[in-house]
C-alpha atoms as a PDB file:
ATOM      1  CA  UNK A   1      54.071 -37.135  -9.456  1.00  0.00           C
ATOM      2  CA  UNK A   2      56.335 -39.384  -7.844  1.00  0.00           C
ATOM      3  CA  UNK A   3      56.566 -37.178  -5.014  1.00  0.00           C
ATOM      4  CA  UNK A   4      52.884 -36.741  -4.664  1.00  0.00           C
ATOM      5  CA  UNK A   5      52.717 -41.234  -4.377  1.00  0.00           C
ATOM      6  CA  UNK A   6      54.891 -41.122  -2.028  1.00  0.00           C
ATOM      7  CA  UNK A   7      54.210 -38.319   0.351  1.00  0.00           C
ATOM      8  CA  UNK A   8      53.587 -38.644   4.021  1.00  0.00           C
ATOM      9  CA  UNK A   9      50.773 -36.384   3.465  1.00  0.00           C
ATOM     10  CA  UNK A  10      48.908 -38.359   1.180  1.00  0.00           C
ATOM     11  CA  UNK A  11      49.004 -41.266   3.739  1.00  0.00           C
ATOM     12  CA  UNK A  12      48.208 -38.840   6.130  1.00  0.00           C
ATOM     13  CA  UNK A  13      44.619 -37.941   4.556  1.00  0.00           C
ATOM     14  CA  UNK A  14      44.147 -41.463   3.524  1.00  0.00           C
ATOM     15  CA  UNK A  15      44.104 -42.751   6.966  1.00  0.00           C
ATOM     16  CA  UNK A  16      42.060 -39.620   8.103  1.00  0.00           C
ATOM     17  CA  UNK A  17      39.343 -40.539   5.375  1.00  0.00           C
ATOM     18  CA  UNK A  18      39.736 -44.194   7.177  1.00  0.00           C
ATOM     19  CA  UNK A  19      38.405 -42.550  10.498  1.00  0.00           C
ATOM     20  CA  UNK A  20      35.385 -40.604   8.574  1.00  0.00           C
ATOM     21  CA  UNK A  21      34.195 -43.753   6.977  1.00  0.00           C
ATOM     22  CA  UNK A  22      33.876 -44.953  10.566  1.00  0.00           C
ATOM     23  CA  UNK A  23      32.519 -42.586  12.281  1.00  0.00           C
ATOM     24  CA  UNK A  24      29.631 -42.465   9.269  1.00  0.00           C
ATOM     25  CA  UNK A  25      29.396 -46.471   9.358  1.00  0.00           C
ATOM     26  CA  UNK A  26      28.410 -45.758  13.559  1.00  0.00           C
ATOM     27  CA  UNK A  27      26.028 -43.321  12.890  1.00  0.00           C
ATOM     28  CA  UNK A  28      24.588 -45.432  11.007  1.00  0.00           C
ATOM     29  CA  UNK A  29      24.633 -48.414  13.063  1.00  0.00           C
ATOM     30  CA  UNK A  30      22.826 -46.517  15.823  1.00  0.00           C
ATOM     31  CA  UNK A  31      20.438 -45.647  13.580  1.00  0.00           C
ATOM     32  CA  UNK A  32      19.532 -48.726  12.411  1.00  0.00           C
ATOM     33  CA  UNK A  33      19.753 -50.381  15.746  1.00  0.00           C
ATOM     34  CA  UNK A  34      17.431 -47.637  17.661  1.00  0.00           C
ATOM     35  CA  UNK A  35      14.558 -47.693  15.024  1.00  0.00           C
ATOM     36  CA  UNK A  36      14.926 -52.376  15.150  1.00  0.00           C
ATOM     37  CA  UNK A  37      14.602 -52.132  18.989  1.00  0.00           C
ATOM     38  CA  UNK A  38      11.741 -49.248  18.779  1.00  0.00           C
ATOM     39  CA  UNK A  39       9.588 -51.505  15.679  1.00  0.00           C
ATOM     40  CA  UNK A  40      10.496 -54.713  18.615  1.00  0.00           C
ATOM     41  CA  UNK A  41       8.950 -52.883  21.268  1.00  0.00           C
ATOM     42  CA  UNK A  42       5.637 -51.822  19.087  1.00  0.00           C
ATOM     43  CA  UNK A  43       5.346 -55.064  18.302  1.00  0.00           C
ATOM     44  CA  UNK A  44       5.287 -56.161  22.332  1.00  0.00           C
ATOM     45  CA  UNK A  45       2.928 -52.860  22.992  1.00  0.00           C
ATOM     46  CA  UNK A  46       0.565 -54.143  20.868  1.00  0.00           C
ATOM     47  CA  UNK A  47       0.624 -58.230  21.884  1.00  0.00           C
ATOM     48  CA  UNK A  48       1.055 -57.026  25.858  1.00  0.00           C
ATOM     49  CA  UNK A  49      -1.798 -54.563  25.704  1.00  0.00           C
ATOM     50  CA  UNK A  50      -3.980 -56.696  23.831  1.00  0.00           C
ATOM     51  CA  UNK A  51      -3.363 -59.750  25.813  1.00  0.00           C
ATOM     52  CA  UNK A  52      -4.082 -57.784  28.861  1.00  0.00           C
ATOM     53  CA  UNK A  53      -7.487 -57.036  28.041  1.00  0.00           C
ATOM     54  CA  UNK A  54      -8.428 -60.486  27.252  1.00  0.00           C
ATOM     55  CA  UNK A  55      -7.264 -61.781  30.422  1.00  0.00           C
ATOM     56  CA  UNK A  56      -8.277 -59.002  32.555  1.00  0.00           C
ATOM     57  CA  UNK A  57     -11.138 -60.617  34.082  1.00  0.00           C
ATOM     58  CA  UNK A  58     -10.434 -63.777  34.740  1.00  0.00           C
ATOM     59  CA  UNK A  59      -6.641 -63.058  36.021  1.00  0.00           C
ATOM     60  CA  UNK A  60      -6.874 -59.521  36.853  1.00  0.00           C
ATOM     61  CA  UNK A  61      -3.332 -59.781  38.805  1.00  0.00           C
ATOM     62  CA  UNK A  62      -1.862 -61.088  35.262  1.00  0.00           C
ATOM     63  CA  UNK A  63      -3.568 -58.564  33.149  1.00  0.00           C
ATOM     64  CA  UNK A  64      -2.108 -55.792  35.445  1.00  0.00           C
ATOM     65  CA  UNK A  65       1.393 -56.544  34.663  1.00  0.00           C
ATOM     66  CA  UNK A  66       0.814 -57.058  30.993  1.00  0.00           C
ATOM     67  CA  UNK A  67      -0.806 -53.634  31.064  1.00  0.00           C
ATOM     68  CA  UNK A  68       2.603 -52.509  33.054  1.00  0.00           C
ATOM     69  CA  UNK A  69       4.554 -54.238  30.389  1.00  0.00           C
ATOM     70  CA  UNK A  70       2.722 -52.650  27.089  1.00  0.00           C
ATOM     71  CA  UNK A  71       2.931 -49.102  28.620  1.00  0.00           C
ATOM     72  CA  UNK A  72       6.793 -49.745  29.355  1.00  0.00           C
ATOM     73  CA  UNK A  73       6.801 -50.456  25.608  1.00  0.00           C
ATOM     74  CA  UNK A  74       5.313 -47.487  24.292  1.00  0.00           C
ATOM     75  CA  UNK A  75       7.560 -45.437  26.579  1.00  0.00           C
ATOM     76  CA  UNK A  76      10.429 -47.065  25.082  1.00  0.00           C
ATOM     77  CA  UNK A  77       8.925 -46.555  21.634  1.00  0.00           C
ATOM     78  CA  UNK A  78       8.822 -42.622  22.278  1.00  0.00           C
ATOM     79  CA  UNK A  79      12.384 -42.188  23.948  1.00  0.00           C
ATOM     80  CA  UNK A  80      13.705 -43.943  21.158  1.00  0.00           C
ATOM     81  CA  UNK A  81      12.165 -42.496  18.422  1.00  0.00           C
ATOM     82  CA  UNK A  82      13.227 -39.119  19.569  1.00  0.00           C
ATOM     83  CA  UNK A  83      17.365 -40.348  19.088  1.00  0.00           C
ATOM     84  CA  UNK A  84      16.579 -40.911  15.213  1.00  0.00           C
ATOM     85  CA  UNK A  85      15.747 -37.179  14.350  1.00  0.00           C
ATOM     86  CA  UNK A  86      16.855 -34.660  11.960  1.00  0.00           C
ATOM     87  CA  UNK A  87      20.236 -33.934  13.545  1.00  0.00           C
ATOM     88  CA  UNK A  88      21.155 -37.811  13.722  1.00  0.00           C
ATOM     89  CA  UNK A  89      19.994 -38.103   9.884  1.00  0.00           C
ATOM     90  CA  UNK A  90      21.688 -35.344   8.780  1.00  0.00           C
ATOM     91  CA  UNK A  91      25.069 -36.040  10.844  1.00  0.00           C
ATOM     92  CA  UNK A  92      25.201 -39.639   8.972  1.00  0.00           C
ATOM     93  CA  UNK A  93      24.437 -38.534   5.019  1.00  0.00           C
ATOM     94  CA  UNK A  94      27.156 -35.665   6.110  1.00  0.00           C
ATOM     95  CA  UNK A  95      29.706 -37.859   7.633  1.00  0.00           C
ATOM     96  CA  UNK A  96      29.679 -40.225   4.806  1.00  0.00           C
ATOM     97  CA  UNK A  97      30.054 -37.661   2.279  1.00  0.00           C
ATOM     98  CA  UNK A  98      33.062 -36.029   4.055  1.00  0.00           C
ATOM     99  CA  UNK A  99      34.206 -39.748   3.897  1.00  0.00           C
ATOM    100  CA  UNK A 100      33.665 -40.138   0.171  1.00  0.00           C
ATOM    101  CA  UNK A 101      35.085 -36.675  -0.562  1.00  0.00           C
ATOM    102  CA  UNK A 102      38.533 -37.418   1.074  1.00  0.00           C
ATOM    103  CA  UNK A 103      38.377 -40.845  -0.824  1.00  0.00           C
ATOM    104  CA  UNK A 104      37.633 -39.121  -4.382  1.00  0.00           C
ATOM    105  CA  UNK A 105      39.984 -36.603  -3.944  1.00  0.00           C
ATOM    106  CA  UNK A 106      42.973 -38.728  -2.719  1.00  0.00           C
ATOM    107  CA  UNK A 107      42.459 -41.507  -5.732  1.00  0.00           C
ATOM    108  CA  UNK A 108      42.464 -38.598  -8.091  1.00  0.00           C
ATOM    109  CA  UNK A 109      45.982 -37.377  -6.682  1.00  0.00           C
ATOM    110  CA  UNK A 110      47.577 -40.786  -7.000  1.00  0.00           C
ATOM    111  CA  UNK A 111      45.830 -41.014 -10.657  1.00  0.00           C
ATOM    112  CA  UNK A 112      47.758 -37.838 -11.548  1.00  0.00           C
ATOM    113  CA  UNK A 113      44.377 -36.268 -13.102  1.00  0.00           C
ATOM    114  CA  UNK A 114      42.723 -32.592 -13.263  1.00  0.00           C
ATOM    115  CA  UNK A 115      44.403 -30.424 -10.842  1.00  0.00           C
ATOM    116  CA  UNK A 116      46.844 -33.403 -10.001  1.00  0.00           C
ATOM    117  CA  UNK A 117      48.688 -32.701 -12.637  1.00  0.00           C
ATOM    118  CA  UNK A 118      51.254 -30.864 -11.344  1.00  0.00           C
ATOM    119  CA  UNK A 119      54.297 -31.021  -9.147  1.00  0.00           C
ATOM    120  CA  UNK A 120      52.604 -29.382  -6.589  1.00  0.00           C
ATOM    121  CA  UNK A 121      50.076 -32.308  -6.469  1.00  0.00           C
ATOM    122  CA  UNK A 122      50.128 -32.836  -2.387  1.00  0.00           C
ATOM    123  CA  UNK A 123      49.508 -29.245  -2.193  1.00  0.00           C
ATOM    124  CA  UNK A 124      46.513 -28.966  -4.203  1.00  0.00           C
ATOM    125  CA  UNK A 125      45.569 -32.082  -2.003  1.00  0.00           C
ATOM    126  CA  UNK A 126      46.343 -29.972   1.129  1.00  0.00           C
ATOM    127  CA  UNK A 127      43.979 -27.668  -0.401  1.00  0.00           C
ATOM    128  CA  UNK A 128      41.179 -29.376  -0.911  1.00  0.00           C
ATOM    129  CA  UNK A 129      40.799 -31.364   2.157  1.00  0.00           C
ATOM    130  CA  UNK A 130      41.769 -28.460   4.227  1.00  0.00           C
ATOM    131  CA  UNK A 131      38.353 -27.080   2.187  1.00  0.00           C
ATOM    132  CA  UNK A 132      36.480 -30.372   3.292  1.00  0.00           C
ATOM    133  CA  UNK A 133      37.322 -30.446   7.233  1.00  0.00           C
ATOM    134  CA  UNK A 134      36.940 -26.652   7.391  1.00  0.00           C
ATOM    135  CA  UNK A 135      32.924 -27.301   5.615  1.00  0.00           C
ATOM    136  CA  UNK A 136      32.792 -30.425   8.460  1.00  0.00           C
ATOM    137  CA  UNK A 137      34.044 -28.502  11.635  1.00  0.00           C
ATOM    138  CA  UNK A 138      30.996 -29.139  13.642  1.00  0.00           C
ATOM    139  CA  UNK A 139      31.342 -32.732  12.793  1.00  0.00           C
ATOM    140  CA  UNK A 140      34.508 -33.705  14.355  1.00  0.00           C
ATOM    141  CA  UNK A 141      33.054 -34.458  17.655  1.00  0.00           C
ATOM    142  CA  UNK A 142      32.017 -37.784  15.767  1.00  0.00           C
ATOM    143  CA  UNK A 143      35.421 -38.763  14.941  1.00  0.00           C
ATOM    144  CA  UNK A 144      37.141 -37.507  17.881  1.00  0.00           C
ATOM    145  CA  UNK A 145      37.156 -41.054  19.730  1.00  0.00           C
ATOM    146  CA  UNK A 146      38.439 -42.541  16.246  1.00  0.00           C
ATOM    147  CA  UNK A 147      41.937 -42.989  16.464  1.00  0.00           C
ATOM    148  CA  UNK A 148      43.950 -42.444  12.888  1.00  0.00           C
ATOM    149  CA  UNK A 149      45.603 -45.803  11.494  1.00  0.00           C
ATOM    150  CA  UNK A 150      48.660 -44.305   9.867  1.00  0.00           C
ATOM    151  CA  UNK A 151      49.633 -47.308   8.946  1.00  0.00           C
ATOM    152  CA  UNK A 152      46.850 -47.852   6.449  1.00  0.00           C
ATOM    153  CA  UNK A 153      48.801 -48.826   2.973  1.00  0.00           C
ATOM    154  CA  UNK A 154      47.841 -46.303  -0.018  1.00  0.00           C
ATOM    155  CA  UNK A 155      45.229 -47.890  -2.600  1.00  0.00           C
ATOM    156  CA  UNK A 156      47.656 -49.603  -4.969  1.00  0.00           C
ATOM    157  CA  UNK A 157      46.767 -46.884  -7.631  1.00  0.00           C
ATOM    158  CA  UNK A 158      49.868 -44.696  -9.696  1.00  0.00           C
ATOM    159  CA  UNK A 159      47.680 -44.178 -12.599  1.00  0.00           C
ATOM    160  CA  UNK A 160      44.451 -43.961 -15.028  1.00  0.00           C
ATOM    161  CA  UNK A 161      44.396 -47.550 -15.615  1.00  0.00           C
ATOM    162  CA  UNK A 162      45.061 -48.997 -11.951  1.00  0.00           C
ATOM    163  CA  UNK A 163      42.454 -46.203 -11.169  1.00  0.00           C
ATOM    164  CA  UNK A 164      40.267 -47.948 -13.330  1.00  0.00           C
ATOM    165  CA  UNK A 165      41.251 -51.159 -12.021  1.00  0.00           C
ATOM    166  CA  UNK A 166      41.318 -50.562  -8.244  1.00  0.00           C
ATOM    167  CA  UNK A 167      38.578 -47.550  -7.741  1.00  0.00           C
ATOM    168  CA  UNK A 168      35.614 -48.240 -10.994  1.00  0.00           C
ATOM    169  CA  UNK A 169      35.641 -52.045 -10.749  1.00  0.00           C
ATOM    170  CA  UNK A 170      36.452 -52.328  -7.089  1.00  0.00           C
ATOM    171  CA  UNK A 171      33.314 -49.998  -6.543  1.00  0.00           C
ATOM    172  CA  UNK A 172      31.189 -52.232  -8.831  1.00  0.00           C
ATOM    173  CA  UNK A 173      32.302 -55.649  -7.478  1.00  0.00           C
ATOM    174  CA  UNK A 174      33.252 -55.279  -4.213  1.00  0.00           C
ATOM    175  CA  UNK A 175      30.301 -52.341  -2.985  1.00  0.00           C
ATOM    176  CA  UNK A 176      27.747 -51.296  -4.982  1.00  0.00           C
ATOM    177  CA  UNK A 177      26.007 -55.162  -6.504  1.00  0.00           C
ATOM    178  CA  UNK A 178      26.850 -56.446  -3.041  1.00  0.00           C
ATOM    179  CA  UNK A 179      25.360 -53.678  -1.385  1.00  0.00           C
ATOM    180  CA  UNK A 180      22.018 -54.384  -3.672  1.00  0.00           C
ATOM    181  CA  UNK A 181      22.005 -57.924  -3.406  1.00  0.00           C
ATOM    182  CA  UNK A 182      21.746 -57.342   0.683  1.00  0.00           C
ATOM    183  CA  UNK A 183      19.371 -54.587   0.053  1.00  0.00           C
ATOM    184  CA  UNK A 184      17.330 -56.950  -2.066  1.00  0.00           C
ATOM    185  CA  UNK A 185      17.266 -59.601   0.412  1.00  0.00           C
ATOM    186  CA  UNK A 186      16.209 -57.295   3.304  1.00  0.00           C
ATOM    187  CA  UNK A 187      13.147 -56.415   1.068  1.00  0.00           C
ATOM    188  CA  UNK A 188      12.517 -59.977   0.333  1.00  0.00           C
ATOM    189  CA  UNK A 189      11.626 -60.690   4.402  1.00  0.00           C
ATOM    190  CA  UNK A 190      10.179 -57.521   4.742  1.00  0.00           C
ATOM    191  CA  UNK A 191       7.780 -58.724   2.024  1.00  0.00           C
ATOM    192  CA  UNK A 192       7.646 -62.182   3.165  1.00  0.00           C
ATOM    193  CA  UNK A 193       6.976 -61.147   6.796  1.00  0.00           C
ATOM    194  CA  UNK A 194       3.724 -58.879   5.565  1.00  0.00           C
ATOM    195  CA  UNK A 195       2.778 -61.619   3.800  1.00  0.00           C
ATOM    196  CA  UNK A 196       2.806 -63.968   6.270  1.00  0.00           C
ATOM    197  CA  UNK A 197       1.060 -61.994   8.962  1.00  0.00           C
ATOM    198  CA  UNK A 198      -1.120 -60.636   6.794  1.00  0.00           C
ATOM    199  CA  UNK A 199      -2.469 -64.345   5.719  1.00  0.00           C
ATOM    200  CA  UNK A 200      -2.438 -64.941   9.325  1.00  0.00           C
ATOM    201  CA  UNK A 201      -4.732 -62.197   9.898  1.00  0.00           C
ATOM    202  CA  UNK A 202      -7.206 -63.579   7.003  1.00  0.00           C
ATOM    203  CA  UNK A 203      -7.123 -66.910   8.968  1.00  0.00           C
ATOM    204  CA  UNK A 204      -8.202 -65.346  12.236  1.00  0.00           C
ATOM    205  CA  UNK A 205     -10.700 -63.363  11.145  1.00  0.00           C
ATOM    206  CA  UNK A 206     -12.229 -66.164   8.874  1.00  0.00           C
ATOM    207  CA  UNK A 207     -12.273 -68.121  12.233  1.00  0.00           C
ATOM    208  CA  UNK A 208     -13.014 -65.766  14.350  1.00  0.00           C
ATOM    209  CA  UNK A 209     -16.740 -65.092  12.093  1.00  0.00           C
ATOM    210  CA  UNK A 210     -17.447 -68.808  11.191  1.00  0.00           C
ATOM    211  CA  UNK A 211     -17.120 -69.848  14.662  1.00  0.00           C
ATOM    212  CA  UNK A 212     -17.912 -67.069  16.837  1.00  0.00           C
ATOM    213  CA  UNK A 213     -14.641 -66.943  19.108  1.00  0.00           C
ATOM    214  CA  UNK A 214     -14.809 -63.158  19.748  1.00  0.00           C
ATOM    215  CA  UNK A 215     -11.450 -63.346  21.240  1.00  0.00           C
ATOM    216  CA  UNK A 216      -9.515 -64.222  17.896  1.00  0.00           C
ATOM    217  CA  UNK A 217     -11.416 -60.336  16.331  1.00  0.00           C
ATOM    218  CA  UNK A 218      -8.463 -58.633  18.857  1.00  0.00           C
ATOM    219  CA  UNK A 219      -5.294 -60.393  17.312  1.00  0.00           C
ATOM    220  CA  UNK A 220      -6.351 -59.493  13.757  1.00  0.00           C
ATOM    221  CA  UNK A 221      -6.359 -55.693  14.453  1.00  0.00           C
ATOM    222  CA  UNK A 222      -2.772 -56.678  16.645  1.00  0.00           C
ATOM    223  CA  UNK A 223      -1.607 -58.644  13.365  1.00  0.00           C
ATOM    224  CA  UNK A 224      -2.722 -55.575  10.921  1.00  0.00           C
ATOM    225  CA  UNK A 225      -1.227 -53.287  13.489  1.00  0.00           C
ATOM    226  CA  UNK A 226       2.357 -55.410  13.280  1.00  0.00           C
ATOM    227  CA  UNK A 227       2.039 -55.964   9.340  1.00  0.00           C
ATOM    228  CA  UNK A 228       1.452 -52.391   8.622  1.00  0.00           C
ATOM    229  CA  UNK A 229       4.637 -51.549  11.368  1.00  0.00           C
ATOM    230  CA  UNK A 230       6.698 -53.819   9.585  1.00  0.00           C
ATOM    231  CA  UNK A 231       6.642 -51.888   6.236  1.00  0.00           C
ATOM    232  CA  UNK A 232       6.569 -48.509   7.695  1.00  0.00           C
ATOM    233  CA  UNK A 233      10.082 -49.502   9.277  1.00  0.00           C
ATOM    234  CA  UNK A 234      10.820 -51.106   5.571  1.00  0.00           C
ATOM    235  CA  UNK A 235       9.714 -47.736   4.488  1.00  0.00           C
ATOM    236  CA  UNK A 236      12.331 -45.311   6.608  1.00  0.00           C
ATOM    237  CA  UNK A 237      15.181 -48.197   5.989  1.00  0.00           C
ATOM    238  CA  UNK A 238      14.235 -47.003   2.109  1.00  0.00           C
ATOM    239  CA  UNK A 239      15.456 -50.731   1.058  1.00  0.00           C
ATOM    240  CA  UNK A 240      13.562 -50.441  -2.564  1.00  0.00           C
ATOM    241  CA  UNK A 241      15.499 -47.307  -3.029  1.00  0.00           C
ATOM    242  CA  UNK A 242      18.631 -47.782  -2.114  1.00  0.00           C
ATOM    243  CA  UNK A 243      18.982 -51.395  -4.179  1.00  0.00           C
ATOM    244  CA  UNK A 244      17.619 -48.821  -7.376  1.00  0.00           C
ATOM    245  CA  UNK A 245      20.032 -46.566  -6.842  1.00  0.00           C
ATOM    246  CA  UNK A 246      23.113 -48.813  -6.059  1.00  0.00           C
ATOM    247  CA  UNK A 247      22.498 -51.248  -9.286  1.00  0.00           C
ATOM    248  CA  UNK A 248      21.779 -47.272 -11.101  1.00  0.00           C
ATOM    249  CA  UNK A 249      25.435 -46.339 -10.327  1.00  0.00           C
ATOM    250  CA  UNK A 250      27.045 -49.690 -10.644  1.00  0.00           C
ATOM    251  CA  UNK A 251      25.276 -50.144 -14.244  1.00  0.00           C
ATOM    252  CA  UNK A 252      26.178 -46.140 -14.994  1.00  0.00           C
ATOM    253  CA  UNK A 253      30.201 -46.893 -13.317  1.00  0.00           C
ATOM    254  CA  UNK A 254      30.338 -49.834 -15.673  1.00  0.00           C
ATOM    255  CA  UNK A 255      29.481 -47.921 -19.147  1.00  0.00           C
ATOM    256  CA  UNK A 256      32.547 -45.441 -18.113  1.00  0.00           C
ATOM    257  CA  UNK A 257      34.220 -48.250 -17.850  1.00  0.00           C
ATOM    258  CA  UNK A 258      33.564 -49.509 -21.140  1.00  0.00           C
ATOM    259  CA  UNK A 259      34.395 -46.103 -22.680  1.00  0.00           C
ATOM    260  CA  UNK A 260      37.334 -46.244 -21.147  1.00  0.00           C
ATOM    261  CA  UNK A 261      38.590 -50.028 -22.214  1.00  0.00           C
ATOM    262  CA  UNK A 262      37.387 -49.128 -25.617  1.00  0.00           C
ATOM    263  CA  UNK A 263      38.825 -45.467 -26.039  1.00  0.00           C
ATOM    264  CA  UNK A 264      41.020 -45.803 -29.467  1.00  0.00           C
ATOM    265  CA  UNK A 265      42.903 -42.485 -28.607  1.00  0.00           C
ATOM    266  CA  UNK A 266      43.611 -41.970 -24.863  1.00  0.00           C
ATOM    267  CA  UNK A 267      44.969 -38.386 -24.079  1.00  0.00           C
ATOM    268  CA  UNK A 268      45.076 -36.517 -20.849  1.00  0.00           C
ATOM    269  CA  UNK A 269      41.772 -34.337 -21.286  1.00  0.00           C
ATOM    270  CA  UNK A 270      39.803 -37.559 -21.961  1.00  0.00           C
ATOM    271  CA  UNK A 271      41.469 -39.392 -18.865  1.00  0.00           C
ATOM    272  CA  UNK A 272      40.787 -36.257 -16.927  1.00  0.00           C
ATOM    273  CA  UNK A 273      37.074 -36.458 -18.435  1.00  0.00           C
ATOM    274  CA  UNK A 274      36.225 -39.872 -17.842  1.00  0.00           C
ATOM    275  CA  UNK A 275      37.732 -39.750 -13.916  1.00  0.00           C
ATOM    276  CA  UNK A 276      35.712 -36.840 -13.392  1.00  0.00           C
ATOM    277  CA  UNK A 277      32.173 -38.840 -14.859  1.00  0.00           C
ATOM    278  CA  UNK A 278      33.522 -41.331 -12.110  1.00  0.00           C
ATOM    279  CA  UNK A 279      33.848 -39.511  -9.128  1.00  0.00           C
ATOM    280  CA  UNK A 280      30.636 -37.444 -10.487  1.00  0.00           C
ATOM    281  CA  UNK A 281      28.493 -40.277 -10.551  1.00  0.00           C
ATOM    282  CA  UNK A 282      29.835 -41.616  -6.740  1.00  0.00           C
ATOM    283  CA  UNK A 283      29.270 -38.036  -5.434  1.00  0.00           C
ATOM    284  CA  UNK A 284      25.857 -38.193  -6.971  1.00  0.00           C
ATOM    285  CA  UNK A 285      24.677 -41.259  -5.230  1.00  0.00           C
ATOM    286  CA  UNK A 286      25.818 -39.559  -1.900  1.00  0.00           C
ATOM    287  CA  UNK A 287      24.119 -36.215  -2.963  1.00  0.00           C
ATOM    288  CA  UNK A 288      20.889 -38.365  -3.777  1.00  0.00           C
ATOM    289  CA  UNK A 289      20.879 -40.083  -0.536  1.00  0.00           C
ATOM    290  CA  UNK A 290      21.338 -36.751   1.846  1.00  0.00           C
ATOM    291  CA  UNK A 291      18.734 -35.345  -0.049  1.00  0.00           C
ATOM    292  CA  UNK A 292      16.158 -38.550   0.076  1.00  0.00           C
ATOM    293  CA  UNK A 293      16.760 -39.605   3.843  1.00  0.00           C
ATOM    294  CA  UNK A 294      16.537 -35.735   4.920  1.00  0.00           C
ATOM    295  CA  UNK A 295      13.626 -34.794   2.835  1.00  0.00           C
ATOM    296  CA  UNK A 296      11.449 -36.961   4.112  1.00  0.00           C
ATOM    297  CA  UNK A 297      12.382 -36.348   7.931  1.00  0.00           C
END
């Protein structure tokens, strides 16, 4: 196995998962970026448009341009919900699971597991990611402005127990409770803000009835309009879910884990077992999420 740590090849396909991870981490990014700006602009449709018509009357040359502005708005909202379709969705959950694929795979060869365990290890790596880009060929477009890093060390990983070490607790500590904590915290605003606006709109309308300003009536509807806006873009970020599901595989990474520090009789079919339940139980998160984001599309 020597051979297989130290091959050019291996380094090879670890800097080309390097340049996956990436390109899925951009996709992303857009994503996320295109449907902030398009909840923003909502959010100024609805305060232009209703501003305009209270002012119409009494500044009509005002009113005009906050019309101009609120229909700019809703444009904007339209063009940009049109980049965040199917294609875009599908691109990302793909992309990262390429990304994850050349990860598990190349962890497994320095661990010396399954299949790896054999002189021939760098070829059955050959193998398999040449299976993986060939299933991605109409993804490479996305990575094409990427350049590889082949100077990205090797995971410091010659074994079950660094595997263990580096890939299961690194996971745990270092990605998946981080990655919930920020999800949680995201959902805690989200919650806040609807909170907030909605009390606002409970104060306007209260004031609005008991002293008869008609004017305060519009900017309830504009504060329901934002509050429900606010957790409809919540809802497509899928915060709730994706904290579930990251503490689900950290909690489910950490029992293998504890198998594994308290297996009395270690032999290679159990190592081979318990990396597989690993790399299951990442590939299952990624599964989940491709079918989640593009099921409800």
């Amino acid at each position: 196995m020597e051979a297989a740590h130290t091959s050019q090849f291996t380094s090879n396909v670890w800097a080309q998962q390097a340049s996956w991870s990436l390109a899925a981490n951009r996709q992303k990014r857009q994503i996320g970026r295109v449907r902030a700006v398009s909840l923003f602009c909502f959010v100024i449709a609805a305060v232009l448009g209703t501003a305009a018509a209270q002012t119409g009357s009494a500044h009509p040359a005002v009113a005009r341009w906050l019309a101009f502005g609120a229909a700019v708005a809703v444009g904007a909202v339209t063009v940009l919900n049109s980049r965040v379709g199917q294609g875009q969705i599908q691109d990302w959950t793909r992309l990262r699971s390429v990304s994850e694929a050349f990860k598990g795979e190349v962890y497994a060869c320095l661990a010396g597991v399954g299949s790896y365990r054999t002189p021939q290890a760098v070829a059955v790596l050959r193998d398999a990611v040449n299976g993986i880009r060939a299933e991605a060929g109409d993804l490479l477009h996305h990575i094409a402005d990427i350049p590889v890093d082949p100077a990205r060390p090797l995971p410091d990983v010659d074994g079950v127990d660094s595997y263990f070490r580096v890939r299961v607790r690194g996971q745990i500590d270092d990605y998946y409770r981080p990655k919930a904590l920020w999800m949680r915290g995201r959902l805690r605003i989200v919650r806040r803000t609807e909170l907030l606006l909605g009390g606002a709109a409970v104060l306007l309308g209260a004031g609005s009835g008991a002293f008869q300003v008609e004017a305060a009536a519009a900017w309830v509807a504009v504060l329901s309009t934002v509050s429900a806006t606010v957790v409809a873009y919540a809802t497509a970020a899928k915060y709730e879910y994706q904290e579930l599901e990251f503490l689900r595989t950290a909690d489910e990474l950490e029992r293998i884990l504890a198998d594994w520090q308290l297996s009395a009789h270690r032999t290679p079919q159990t190592e081979d077992a318990l990396v597989s339940r690993c790399e299951q139980v990442i590939s299952i998160l990624n599964d989940t999420w491709m079918v989640k984001w593009n099921s409800e599309l």
